[in-house]
C-alpha atoms as a PDB file:
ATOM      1  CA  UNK A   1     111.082 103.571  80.920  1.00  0.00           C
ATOM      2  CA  UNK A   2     110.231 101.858  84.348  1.00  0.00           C
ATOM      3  CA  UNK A   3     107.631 102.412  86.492  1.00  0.00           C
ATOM      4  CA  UNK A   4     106.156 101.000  89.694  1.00  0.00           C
ATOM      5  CA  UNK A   5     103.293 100.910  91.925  1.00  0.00           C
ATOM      6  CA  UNK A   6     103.102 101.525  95.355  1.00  0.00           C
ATOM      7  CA  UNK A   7     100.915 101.781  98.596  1.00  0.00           C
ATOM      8  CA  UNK A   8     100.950 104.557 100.374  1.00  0.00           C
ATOM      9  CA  UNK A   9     101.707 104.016 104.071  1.00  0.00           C
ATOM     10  CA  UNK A  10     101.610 107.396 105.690  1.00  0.00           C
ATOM     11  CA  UNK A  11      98.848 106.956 108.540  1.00  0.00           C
ATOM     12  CA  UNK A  12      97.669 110.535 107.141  1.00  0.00           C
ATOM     13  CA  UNK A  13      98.269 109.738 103.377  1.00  0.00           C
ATOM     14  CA  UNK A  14     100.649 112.036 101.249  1.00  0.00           C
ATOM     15  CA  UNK A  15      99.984 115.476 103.340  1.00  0.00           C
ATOM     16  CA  UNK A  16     103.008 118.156 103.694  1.00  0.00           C
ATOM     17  CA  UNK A  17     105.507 116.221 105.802  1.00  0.00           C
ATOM     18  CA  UNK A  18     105.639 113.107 103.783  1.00  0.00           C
ATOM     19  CA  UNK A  19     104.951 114.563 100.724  1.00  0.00           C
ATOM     20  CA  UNK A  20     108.234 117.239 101.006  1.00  0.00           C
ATOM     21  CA  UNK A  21     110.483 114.268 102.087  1.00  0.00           C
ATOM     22  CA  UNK A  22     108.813 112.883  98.684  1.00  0.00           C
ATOM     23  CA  UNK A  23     109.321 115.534  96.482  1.00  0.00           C
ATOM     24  CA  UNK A  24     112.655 116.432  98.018  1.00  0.00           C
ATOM     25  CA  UNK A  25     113.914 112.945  97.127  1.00  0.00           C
ATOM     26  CA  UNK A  26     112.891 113.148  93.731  1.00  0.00           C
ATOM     27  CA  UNK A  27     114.910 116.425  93.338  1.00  0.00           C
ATOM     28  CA  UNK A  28     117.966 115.004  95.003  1.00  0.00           C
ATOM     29  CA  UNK A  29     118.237 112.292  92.241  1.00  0.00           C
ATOM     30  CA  UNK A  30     118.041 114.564  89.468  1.00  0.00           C
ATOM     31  CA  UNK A  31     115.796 111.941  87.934  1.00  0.00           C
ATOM     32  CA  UNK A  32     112.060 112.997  85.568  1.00  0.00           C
ATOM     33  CA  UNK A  33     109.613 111.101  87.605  1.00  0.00           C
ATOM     34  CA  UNK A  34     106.003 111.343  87.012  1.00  0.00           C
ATOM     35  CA  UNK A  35     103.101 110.301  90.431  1.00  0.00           C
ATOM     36  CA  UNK A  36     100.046 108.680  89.240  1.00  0.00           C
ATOM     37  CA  UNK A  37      97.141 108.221  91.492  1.00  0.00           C
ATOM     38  CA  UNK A  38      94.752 104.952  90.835  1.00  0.00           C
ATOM     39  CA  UNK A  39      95.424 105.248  87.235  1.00  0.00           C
ATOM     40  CA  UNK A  40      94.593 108.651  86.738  1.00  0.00           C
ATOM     41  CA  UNK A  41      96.026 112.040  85.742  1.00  0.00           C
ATOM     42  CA  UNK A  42     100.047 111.813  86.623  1.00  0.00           C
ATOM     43  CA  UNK A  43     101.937 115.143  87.753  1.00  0.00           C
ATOM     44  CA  UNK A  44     105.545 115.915  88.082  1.00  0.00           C
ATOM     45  CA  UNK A  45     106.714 114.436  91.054  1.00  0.00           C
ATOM     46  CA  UNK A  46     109.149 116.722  92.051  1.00  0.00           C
ATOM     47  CA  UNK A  47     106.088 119.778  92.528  1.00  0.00           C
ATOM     48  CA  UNK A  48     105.328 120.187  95.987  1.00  0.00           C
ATOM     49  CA  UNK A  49     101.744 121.580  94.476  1.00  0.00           C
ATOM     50  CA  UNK A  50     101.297 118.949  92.337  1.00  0.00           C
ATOM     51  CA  UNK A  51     101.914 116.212  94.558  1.00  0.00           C
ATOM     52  CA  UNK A  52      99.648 117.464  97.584  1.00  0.00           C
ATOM     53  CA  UNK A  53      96.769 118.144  94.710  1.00  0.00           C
ATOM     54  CA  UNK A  54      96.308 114.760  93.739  1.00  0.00           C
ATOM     55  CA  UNK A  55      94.177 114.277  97.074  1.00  0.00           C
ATOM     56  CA  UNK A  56      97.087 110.945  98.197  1.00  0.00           C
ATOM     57  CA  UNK A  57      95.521 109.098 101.294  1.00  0.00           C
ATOM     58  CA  UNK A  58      96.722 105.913 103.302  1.00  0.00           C
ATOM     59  CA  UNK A  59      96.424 102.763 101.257  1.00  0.00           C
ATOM     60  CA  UNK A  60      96.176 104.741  97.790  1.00  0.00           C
ATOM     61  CA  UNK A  61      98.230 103.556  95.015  1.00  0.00           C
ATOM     62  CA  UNK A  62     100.546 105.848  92.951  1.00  0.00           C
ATOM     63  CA  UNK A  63     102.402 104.749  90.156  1.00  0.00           C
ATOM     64  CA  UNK A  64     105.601 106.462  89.737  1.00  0.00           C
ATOM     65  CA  UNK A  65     107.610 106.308  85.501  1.00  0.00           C
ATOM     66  CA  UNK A  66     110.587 107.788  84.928  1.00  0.00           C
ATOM     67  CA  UNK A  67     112.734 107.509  82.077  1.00  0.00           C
ATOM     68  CA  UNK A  68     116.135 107.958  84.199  1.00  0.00           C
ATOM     69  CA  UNK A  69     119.320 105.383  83.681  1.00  0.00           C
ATOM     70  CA  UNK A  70     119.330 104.983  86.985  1.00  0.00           C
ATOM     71  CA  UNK A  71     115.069 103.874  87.298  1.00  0.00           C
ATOM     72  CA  UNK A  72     115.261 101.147  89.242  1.00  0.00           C
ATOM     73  CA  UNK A  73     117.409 102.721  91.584  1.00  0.00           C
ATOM     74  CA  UNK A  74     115.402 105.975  91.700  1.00  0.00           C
ATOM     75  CA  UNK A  75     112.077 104.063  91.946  1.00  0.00           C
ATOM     76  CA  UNK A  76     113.192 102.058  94.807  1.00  0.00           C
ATOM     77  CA  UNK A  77     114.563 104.765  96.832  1.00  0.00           C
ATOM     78  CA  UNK A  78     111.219 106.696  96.240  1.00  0.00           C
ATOM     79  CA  UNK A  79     108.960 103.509  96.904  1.00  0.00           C
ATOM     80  CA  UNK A  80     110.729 103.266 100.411  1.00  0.00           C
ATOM     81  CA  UNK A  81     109.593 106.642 101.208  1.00  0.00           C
ATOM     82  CA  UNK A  82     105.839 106.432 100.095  1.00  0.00           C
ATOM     83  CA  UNK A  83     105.380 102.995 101.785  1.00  0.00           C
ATOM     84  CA  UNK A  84     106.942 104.354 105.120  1.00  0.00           C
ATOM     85  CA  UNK A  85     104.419 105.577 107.624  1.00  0.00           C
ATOM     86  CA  UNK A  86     105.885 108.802 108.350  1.00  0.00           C
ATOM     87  CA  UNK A  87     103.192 109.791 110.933  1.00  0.00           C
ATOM     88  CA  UNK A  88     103.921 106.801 113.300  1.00  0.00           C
END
């Protein structure tokens, strides 16, 4: 199992944009990956719904766990896109 934590750097948090380029990312690797937010409740990353419900703003952390072969590749693919502003 890995797992990492990660700042979010969208300007606007994790709203529709980022968070589709998120969950479509997690699809596209075929990987289980769970989102976290501060510790709390953790969702399935790859549901759009899910995702957008756990309230994600700038500057939040999210811990991501997956159980993949590939983790670290996965997670660091997926921290790249949570730490990128995509409002800027």
């Amino acid at each position: 199992m890995a797992e990492r934590t990660i700042r979010v750097g969208s300007t606007h948090g994790l709203h529709a944009r980022p968070a589709k380029l998120f969950v479509q990312a997690v699809a596209e690797s075929g990987a289980p990956v769970t989102i976290a937010k501060n510790s709390g409740k953790a969702v399935n990353a790859g549901s759009i719904l899910g995702v957008i419900s756990l309230g994600i703003d700038h500057g939040d952390y999210v811990t991501l766990v997956t159980e993949a072969e590939n983790a670290d590749s996965v997670l660091d693919d997926l921290a790249d896109i949570l730490s990128t502003d995509h409002d800027a």
